[in-house]
C-alpha atoms as a PDB file:
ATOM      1  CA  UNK A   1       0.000   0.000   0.000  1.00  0.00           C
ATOM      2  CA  UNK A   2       1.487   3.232  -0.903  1.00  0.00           C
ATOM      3  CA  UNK A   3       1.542   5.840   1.959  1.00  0.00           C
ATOM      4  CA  UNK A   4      -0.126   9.041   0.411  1.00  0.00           C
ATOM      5  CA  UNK A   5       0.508  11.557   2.435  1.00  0.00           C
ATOM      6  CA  UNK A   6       1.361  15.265   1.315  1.00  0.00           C
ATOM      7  CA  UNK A   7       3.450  17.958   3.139  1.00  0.00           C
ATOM      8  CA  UNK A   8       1.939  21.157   2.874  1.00  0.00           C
ATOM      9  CA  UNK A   9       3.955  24.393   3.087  1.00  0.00           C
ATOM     10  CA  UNK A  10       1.978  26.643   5.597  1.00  0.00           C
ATOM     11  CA  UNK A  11       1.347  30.205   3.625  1.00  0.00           C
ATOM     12  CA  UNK A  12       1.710  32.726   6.777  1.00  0.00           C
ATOM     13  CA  UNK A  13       2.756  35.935   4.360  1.00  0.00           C
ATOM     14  CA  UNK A  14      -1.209  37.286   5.177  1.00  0.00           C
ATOM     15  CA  UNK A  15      -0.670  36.781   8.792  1.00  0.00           C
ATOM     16  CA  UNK A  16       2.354  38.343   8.740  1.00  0.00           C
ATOM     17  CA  UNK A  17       1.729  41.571   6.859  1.00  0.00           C
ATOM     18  CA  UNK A  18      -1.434  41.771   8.906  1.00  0.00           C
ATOM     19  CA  UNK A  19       0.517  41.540  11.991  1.00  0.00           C
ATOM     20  CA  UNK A  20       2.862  44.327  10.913  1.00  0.00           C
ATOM     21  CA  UNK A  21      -0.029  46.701   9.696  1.00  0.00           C
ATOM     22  CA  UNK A  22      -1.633  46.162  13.131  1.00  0.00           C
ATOM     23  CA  UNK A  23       2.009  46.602  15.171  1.00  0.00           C
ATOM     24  CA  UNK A  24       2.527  50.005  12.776  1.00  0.00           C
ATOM     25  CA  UNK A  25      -1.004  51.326  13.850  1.00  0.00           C
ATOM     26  CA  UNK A  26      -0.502  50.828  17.499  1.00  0.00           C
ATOM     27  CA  UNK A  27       2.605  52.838  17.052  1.00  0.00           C
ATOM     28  CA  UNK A  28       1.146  55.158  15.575  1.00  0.00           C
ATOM     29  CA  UNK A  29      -1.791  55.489  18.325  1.00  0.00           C
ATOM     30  CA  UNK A  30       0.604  55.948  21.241  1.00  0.00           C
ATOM     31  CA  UNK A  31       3.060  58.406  19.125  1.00  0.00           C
ATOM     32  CA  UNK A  32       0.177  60.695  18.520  1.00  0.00           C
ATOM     33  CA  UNK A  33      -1.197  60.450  22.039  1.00  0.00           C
ATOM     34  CA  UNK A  34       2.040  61.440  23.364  1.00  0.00           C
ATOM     35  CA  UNK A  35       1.908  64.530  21.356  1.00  0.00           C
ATOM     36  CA  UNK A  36      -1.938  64.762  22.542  1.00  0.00           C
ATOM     37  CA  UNK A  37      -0.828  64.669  25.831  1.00  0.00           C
ATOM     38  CA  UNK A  38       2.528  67.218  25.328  1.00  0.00           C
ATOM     39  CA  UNK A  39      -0.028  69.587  23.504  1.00  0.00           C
ATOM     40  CA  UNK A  40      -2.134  69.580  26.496  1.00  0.00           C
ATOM     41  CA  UNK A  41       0.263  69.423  28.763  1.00  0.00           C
ATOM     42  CA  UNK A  42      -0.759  66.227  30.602  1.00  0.00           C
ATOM     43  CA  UNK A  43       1.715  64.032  32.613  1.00  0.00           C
ATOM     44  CA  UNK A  44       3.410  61.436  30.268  1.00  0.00           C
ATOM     45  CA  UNK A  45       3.761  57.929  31.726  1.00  0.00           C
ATOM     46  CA  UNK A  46       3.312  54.726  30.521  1.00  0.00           C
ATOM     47  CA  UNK A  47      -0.420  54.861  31.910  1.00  0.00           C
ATOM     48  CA  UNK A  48      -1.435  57.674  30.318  1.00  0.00           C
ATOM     49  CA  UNK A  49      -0.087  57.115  27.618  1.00  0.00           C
ATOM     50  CA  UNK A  50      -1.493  53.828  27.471  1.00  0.00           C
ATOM     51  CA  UNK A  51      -5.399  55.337  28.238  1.00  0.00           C
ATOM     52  CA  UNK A  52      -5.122  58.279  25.606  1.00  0.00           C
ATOM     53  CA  UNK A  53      -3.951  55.812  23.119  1.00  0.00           C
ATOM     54  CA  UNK A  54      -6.363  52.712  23.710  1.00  0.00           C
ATOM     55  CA  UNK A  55      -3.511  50.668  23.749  1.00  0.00           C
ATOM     56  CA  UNK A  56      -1.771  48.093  26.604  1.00  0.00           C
ATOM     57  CA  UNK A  57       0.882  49.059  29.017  1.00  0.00           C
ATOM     58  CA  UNK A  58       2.639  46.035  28.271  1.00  0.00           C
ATOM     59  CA  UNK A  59       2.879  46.850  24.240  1.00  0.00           C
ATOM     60  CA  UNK A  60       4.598  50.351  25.683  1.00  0.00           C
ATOM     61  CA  UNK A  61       6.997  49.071  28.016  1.00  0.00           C
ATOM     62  CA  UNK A  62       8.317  46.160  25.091  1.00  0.00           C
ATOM     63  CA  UNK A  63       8.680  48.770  22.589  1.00  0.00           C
ATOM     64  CA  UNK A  64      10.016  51.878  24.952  1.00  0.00           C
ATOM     65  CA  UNK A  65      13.483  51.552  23.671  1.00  0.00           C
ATOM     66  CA  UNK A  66      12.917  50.736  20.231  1.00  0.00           C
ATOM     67  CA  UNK A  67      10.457  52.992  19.528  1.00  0.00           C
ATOM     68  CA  UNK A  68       9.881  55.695  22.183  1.00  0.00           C
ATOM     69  CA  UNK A  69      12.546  58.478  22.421  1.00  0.00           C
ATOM     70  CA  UNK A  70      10.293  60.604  24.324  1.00  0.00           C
ATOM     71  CA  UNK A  71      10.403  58.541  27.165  1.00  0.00           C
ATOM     72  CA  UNK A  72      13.978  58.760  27.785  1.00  0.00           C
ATOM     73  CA  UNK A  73      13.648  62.227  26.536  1.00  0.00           C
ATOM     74  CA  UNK A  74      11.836  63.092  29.748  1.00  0.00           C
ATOM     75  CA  UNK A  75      13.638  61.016  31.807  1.00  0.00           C
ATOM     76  CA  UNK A  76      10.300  58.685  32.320  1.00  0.00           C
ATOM     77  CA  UNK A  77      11.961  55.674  31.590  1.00  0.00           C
ATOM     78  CA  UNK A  78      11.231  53.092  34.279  1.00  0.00           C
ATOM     79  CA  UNK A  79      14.021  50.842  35.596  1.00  0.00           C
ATOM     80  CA  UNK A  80      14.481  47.896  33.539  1.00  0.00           C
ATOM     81  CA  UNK A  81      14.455  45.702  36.802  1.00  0.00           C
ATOM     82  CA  UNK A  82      10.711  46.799  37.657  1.00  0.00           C
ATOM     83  CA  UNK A  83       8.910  46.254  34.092  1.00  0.00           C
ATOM     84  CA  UNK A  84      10.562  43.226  32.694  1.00  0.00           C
ATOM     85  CA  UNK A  85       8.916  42.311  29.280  1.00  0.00           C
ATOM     86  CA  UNK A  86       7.230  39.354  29.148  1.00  0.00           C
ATOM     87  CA  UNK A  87       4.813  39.614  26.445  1.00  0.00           C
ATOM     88  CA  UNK A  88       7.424  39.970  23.115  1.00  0.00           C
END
């Protein structure tokens, strides 16, 4: 009996795009709620920024140093002891 089986190559190039439209949206959120909040001149943390920007705390503190200058700008950047990413 022959064995019939067939390896398919999973197709992930959707999922991936869509993934990187998403991540590129959030980013955008929180960079224009930190200019919200600099405009108004709100406190900037991660919470409010987080709140203004409908976005987690957790997606701020894993992209803080790749993405948010203004953080460490302001000196608001929170020991890396304390927030330890665990969702990246």
């Amino acid at each position: 009996m022959k064995d019939s089986t067939k390896q398919w190559q999973r197709n992930t190039d959707g999922l991936r795009s869509n993934a990187q439209r998403k991540a590129e949206a959030t980013r955008q959120r929180a960079e224009a709620a930190i200019a919200q909040l600099i405009k108004e001149q709100r406190p900037i943390n991660f919470q409010t920024v987080a709140r203004a920007a409908g976005i987690s705390t957790a997606w701020l503190y894993c992209q803080r140093q790749q993405t948010f200058d203004p953080f460490r700008q302001l000196e608001m950047d929170p020991p890396e002891s304390r927030f330890p990413c665990c969702y990246c």
